[in-house]
Every structure is written in C-alpha cells, then in structure tokens.
C-alpha atoms as a PDB file:
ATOM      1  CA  UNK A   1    -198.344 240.838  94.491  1.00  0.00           C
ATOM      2  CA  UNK A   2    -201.136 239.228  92.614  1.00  0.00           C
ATOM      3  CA  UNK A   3    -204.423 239.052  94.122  1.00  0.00           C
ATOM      4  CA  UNK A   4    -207.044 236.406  93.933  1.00  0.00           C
ATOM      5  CA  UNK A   5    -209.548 238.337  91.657  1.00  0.00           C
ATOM      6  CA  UNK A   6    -206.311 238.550  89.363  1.00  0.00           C
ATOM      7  CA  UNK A   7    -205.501 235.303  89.508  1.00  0.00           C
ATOM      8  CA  UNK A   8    -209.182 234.204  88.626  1.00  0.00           C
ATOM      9  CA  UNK A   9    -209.524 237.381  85.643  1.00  0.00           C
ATOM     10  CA  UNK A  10    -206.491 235.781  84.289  1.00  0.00           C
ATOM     11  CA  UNK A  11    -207.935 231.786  84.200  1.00  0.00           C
ATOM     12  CA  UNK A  12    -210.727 233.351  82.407  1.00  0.00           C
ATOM     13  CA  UNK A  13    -209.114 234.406  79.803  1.00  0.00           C
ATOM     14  CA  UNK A  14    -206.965 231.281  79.827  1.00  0.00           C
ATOM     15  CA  UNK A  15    -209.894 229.257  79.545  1.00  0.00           C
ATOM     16  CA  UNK A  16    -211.797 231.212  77.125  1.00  0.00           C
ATOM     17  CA  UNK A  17    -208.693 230.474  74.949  1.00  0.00           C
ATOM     18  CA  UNK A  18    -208.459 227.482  75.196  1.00  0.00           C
ATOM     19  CA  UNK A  19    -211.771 226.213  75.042  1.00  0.00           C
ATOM     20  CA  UNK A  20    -212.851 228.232  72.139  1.00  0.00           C
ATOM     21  CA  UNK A  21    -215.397 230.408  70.909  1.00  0.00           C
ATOM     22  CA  UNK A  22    -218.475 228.113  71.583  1.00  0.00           C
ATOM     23  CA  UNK A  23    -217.295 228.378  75.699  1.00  0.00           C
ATOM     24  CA  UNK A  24    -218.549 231.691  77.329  1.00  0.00           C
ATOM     25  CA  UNK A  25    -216.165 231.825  80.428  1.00  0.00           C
ATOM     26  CA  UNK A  26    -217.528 234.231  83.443  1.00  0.00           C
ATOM     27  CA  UNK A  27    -216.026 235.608  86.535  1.00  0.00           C
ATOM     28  CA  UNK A  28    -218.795 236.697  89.244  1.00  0.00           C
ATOM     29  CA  UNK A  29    -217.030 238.359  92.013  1.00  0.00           C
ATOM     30  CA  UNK A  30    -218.354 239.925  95.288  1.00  0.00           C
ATOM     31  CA  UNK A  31    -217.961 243.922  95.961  1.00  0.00           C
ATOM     32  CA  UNK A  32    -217.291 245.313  99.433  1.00  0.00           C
ATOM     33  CA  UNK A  33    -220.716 246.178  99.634  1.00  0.00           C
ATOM     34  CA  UNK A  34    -221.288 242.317  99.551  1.00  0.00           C
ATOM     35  CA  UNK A  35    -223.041 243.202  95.578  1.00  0.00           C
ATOM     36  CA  UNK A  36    -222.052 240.864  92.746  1.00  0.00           C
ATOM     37  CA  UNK A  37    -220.416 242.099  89.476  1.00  0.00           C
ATOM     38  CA  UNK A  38    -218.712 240.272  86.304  1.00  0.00           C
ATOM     39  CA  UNK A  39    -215.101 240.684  86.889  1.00  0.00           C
ATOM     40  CA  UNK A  40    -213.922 238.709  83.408  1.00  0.00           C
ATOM     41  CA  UNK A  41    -215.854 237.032  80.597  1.00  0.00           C
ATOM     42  CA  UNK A  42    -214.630 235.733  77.297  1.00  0.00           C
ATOM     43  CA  UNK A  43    -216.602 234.800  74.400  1.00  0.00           C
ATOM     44  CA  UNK A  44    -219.721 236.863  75.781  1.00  0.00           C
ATOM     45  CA  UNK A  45    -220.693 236.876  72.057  1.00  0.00           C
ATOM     46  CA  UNK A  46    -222.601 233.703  73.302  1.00  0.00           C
ATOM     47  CA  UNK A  47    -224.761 235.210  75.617  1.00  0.00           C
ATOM     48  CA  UNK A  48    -224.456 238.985  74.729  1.00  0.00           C
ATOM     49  CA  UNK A  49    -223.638 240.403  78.011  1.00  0.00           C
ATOM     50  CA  UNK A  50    -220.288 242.375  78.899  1.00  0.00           C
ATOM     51  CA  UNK A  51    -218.692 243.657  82.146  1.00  0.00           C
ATOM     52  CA  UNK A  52    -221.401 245.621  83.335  1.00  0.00           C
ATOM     53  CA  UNK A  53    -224.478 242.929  82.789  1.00  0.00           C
ATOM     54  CA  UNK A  54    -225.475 241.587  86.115  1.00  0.00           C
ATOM     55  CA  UNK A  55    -225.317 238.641  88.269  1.00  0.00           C
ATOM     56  CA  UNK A  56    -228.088 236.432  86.700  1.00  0.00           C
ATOM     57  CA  UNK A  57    -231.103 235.082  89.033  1.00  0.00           C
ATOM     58  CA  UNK A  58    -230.187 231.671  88.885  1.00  0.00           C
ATOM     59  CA  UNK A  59    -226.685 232.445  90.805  1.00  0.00           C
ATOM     60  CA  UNK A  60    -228.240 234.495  93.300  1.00  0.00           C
ATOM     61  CA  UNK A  61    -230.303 231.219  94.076  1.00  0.00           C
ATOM     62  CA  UNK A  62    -227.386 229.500  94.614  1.00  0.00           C
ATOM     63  CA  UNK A  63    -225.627 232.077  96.325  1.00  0.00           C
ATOM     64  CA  UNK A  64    -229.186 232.936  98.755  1.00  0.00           C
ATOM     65  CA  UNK A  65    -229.527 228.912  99.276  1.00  0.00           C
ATOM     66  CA  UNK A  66    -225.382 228.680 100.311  1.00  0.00           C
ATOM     67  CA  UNK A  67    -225.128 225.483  97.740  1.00  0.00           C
ATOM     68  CA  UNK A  68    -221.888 226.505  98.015  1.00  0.00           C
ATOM     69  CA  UNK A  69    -221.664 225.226 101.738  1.00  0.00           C
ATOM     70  CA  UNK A  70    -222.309 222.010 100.785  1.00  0.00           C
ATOM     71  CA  UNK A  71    -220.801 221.271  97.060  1.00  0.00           C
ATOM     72  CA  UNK A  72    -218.411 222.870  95.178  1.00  0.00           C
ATOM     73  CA  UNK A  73    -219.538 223.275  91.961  1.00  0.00           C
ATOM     74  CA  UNK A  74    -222.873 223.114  90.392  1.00  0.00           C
ATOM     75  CA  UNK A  75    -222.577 220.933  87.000  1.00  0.00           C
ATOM     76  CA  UNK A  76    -224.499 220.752  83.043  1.00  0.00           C
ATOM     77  CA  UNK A  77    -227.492 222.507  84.238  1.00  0.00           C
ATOM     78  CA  UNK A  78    -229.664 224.116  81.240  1.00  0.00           C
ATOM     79  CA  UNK A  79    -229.833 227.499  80.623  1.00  0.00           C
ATOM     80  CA  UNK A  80    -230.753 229.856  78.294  1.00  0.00           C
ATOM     81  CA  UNK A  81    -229.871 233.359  76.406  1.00  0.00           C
ATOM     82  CA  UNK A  82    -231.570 236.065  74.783  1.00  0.00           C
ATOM     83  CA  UNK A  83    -230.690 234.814  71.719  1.00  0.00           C
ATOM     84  CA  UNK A  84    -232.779 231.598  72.210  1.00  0.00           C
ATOM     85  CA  UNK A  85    -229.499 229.457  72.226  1.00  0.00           C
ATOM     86  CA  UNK A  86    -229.252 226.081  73.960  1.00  0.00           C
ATOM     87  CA  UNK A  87    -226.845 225.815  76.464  1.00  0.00           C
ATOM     88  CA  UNK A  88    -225.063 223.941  78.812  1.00  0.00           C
ATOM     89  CA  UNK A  89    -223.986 225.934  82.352  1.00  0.00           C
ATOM     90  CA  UNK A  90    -221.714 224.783  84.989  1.00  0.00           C
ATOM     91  CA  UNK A  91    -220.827 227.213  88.235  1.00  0.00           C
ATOM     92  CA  UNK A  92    -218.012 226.488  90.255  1.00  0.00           C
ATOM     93  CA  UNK A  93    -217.580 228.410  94.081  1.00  0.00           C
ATOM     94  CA  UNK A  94    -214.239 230.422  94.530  1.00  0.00           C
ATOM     95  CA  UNK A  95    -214.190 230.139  98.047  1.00  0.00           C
ATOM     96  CA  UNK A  96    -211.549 231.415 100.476  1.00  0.00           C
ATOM     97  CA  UNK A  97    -209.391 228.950 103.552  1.00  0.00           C
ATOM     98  CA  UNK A  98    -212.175 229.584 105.746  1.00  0.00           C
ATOM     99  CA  UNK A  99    -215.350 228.509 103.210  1.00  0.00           C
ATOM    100  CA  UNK A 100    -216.045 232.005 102.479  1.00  0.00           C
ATOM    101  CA  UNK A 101    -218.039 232.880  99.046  1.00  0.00           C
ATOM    102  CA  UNK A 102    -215.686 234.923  97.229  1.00  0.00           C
ATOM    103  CA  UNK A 103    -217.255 234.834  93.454  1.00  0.00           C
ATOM    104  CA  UNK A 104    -218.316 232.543  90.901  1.00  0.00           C
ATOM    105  CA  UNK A 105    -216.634 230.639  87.665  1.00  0.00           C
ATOM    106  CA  UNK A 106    -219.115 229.817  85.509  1.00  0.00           C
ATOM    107  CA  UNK A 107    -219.335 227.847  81.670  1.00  0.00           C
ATOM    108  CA  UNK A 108    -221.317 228.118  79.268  1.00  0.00           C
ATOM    109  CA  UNK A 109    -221.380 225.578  76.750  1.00  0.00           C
ATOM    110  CA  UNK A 110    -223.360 226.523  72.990  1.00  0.00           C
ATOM    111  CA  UNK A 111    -224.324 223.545  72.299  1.00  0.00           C
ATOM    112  CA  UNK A 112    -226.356 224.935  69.455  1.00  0.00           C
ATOM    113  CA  UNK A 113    -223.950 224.017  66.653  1.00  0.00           C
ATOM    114  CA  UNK A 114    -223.439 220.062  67.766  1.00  0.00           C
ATOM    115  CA  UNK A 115    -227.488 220.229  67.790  1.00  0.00           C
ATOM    116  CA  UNK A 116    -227.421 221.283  64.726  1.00  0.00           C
ATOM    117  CA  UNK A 117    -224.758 218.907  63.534  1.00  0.00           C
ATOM    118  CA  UNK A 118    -226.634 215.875  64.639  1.00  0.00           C
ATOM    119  CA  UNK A 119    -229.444 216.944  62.439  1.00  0.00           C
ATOM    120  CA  UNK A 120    -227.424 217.257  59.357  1.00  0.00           C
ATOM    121  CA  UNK A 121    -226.086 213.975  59.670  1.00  0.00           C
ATOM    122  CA  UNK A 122    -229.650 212.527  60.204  1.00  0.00           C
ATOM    123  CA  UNK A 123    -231.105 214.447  57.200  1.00  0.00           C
ATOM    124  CA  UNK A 124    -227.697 213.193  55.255  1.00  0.00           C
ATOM    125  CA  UNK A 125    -228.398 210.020  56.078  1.00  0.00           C
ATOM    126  CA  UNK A 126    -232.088 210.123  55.437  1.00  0.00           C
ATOM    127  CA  UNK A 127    -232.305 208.469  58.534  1.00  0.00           C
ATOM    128  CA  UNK A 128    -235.793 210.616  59.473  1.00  0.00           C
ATOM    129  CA  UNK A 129    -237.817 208.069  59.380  1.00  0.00           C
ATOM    130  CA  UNK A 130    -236.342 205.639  60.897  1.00  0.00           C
ATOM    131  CA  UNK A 131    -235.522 207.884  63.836  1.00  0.00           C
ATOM    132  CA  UNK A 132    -239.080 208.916  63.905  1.00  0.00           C
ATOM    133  CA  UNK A 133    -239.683 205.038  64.801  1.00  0.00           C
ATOM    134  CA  UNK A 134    -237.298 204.943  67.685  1.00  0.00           C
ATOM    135  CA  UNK A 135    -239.277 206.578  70.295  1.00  0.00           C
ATOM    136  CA  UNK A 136    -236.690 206.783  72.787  1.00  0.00           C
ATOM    137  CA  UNK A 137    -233.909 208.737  70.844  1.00  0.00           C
ATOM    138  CA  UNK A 138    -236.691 210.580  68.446  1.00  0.00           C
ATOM    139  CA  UNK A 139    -238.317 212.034  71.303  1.00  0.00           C
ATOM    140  CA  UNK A 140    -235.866 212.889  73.230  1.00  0.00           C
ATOM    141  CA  UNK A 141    -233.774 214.884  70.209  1.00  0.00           C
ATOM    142  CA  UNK A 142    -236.906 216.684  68.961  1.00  0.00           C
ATOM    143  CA  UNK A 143    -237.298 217.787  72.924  1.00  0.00           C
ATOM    144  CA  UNK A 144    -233.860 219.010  72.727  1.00  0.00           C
ATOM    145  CA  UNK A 145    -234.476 221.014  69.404  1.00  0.00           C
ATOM    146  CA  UNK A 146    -237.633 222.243  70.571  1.00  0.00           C
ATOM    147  CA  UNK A 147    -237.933 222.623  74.461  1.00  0.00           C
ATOM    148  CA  UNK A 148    -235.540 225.204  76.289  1.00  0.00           C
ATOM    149  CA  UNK A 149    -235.603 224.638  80.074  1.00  0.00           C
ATOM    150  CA  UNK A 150    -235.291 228.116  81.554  1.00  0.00           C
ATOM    151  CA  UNK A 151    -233.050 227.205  84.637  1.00  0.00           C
ATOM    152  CA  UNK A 152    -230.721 229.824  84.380  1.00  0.00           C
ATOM    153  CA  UNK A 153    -231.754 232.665  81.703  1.00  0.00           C
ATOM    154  CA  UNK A 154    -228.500 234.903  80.954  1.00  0.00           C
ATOM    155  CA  UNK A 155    -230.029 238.542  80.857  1.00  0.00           C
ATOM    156  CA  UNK A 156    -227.876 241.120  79.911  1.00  0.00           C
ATOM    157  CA  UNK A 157    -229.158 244.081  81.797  1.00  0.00           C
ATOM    158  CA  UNK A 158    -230.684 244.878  85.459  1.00  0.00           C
ATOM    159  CA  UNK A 159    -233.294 245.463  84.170  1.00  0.00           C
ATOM    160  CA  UNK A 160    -234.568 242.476  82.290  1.00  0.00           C
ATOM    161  CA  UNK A 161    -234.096 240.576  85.812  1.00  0.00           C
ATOM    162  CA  UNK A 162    -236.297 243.176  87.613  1.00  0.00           C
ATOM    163  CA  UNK A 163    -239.131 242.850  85.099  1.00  0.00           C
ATOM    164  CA  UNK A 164    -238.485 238.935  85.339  1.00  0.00           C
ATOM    165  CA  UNK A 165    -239.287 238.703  88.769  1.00  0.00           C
ATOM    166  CA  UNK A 166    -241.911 241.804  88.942  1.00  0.00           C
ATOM    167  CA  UNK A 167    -245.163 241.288  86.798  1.00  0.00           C
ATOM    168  CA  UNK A 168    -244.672 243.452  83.840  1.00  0.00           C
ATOM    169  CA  UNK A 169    -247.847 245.215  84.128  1.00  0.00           C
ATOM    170  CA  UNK A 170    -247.699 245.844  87.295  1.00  0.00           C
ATOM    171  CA  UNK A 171    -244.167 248.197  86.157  1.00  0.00           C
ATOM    172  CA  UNK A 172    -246.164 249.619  83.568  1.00  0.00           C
ATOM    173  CA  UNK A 173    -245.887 253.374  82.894  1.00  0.00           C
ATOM    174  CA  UNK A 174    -248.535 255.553  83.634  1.00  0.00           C
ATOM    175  CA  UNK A 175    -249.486 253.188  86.956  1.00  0.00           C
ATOM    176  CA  UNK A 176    -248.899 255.346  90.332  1.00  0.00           C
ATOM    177  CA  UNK A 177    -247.227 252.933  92.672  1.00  0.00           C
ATOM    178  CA  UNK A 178    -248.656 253.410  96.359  1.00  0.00           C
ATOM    179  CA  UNK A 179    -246.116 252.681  99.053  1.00  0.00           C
ATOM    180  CA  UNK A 180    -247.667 249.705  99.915  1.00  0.00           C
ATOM    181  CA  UNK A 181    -246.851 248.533  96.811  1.00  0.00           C
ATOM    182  CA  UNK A 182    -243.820 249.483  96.382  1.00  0.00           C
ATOM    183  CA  UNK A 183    -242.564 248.135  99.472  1.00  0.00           C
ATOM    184  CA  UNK A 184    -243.930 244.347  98.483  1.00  0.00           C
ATOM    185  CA  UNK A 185    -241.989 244.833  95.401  1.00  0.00           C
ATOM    186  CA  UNK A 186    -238.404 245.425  97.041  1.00  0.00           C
ATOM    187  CA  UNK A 187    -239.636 242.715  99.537  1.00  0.00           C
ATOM    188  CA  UNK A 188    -239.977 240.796  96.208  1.00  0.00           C
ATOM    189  CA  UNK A 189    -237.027 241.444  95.042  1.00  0.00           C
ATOM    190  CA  UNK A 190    -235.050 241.257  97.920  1.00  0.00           C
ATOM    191  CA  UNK A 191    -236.460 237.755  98.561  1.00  0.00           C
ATOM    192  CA  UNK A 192    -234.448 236.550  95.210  1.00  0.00           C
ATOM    193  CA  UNK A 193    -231.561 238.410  96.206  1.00  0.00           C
ATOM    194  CA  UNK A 194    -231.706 240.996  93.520  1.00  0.00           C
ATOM    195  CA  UNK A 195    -230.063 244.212  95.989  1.00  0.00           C
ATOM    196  CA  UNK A 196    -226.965 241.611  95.345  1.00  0.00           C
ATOM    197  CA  UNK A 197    -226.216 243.249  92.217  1.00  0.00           C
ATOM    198  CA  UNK A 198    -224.178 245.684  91.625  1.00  0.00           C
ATOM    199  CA  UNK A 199    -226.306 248.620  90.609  1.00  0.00           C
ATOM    200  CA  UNK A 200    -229.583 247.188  91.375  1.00  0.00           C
ATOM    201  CA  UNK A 201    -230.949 249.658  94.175  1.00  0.00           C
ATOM    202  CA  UNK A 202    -230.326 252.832  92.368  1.00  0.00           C
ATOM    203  CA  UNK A 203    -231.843 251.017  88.908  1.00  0.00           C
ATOM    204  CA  UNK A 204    -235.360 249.816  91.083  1.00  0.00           C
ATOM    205  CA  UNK A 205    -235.261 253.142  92.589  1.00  0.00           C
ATOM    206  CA  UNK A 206    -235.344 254.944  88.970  1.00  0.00           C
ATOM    207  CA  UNK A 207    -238.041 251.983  87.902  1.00  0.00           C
ATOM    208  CA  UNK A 208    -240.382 252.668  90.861  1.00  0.00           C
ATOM    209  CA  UNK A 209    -239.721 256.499  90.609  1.00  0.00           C
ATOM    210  CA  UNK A 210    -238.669 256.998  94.354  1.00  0.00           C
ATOM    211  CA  UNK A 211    -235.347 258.030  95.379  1.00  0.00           C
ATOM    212  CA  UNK A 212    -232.142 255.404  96.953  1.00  0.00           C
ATOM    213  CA  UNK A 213    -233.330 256.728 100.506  1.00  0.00           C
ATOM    214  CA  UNK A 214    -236.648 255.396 100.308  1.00  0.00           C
ATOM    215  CA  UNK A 215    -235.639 252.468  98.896  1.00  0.00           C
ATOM    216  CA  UNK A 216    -233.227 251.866 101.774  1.00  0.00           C
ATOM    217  CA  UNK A 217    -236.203 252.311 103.883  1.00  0.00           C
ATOM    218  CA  UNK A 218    -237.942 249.947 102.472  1.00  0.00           C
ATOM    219  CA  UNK A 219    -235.492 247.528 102.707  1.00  0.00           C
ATOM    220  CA  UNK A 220    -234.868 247.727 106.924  1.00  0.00           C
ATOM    221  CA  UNK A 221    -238.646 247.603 107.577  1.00  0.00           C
ATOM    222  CA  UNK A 222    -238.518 244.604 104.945  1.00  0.00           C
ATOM    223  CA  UNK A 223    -235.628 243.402 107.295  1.00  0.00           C
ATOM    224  CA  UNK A 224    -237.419 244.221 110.240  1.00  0.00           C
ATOM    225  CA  UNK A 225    -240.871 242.722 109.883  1.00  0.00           C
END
C-alpha cells in the first residue's frame, strides 16, 4: 500500500516535470520526533540544496505561527537563494482528515530569466528612455532588478540558519561561551523553531562545543521558565 509521503515524493517529481527546470519543487515532511526534513525536491539546481539541507526559517514561521490552521496555502511570496536569484515561493499545507500538519509542498519560481527577458526587449527596443520617464513602471522594474526582499532565504545547510539567527560574532572561534550564554542562544533558537530540524540539536551542540545532553538541558529549563 502506498503511503502519503509516497504519494506526495511522487507529485514532486510529477511536478518538477512538468513544470520545468526554472520550478524547484520541495517536499518538507515531519519526522517522528516531530523534526522537519526534505523528503523530495526536483530542480534543486535553483536553490542548491539537496535531501539533507534543512527546513528553511521562513517555514518554521509558518509552521510555529499554525498559518496552516487558518489557510491552506501560503501564495507568490519573495524569497531568495544563495545564488542571489529572484524568486517567487508558494507553500501549500499537507494536512491530514483531522487538520493535522503533516509536511509542506513548496514552489519556487526563478523568475530570473523572464527578468532578464524584459530587459532585452527594452534595450532591443531602445525603449530606456522612455521607460526612464514612466515613473510608475521604471521604478518599479529597476526595484525588481535591484532589491531582493529576504522573506524566505533558501539556505542549504544547518548551519547557515544557525549563524542567521545567532550574531556571527558572537559564534566566533576562540570566544568561551559561559552557560548563561549558551542557554539564551538555544532559547534563541528555539524561539524560531530551529530544534524542528532534522539534525539541528546535535549540529548547535558541535557549534557551542557542549555535548546533546546539555543541550537537552537547556532546552527543559528553556521550557520551564
């Protein structure tokens, strides 16, 4: 019998198909341990993550805010990659009978090569100018070109969505972490919902060089307090 992460790995690749290489097509689905993972993803070329890049922050605020209890889907919101890329995201909730958050389908739309389109057909044109007069469709097109709104920023590692939450210097090597500190970073972290990804505890454990244990204890006093 086919089950319903099955069902879902298999629309992925259907719609990575069909849609074509400027569609990334992602499966987010939820572990056991209630951690997130990517089940399925087709053209990951776009953002350069694979199976074992995590959950990115953006989800888990959708995920920590339940937007899936009252919509079911999230729709053309901007994001961005490490490659500096423009793109378009949509998330839609795979829920169960009962309204229970199973994973995630999520789109992501290059729309780098239509951007880059329009300005060929300008320049061919010679139309510059004459755009440049227009302040309500010049503006707004150099703002496209120029302007990435970091909604959702597609790392491809734990790591990158550690150090984008935790000041980088305060990370740094060298710097001896009392634990204090340490425990208002996990309580940090754990506010965004970062112990939701698959891997996550044992990677901020090796970051903040203390062992899983400690880190555990860290997190019931956080849930205690």
């Amino acid at each position: 019998m086919v089950s319903e992460l099955e069902r879902y790995q298999g629309l992925v690749h259907f719609l990575g198909q069909v849609l074509g290489s400027n569609y990334e097509v992602v499966l987010h689905w939820i572990n056991q341990d209630d951690s997130y993972y990517i089940a399925a993803i087709e053209n990951a070329e776009i953002s350069g993550r694979n199976l074992n890049s995590p959950i990115t922050g953006f989800a888990l605020d959708l995920i920590r805010n339940k937007i899936y209890q009252k919509q079911d889907a999230v729709v053309n919101y901007k994001a961005s990659s490490d490659k500096n890329q423009q793109i378009q995201g949509s998330t839609y909730f795979i829920k169960d009978d009962q309204g229970v958050l199973l994973g995630l389908l999520c789109i992501n739309f290059n729309a780098q090569p239509y951007l880059a389109a329009v300005d060929n057909l300008i320049n061919l044109a010679n139309l510059d100018s004459l755009m440049a007069s227009v302040p309500t469709v010049a503006s707004e097109h150099q703002q496209q070109r120029q302007v990435v709104i970091n909604e959702e920023v597609l790392h491809s590692s734990v790591e990158e969505i550690i150090y984008a939450v935790v000041a980088p210097n305060t990370l740094q090597p060298g710097i001896k972490l009392t634990q204090d500190k340490k425990i208002e970073i996990c309580r940090k972290l754990n506010e965004k919902g970062i112990f939701k990804i698959k891997g996550a505890l044992s990677k901020v454990a090796e970051i903040l060089g203390t062992s899983e244990p400690s880190i555990y204890r860290y997190l019931k006093l956080i849930n205690q307090s």
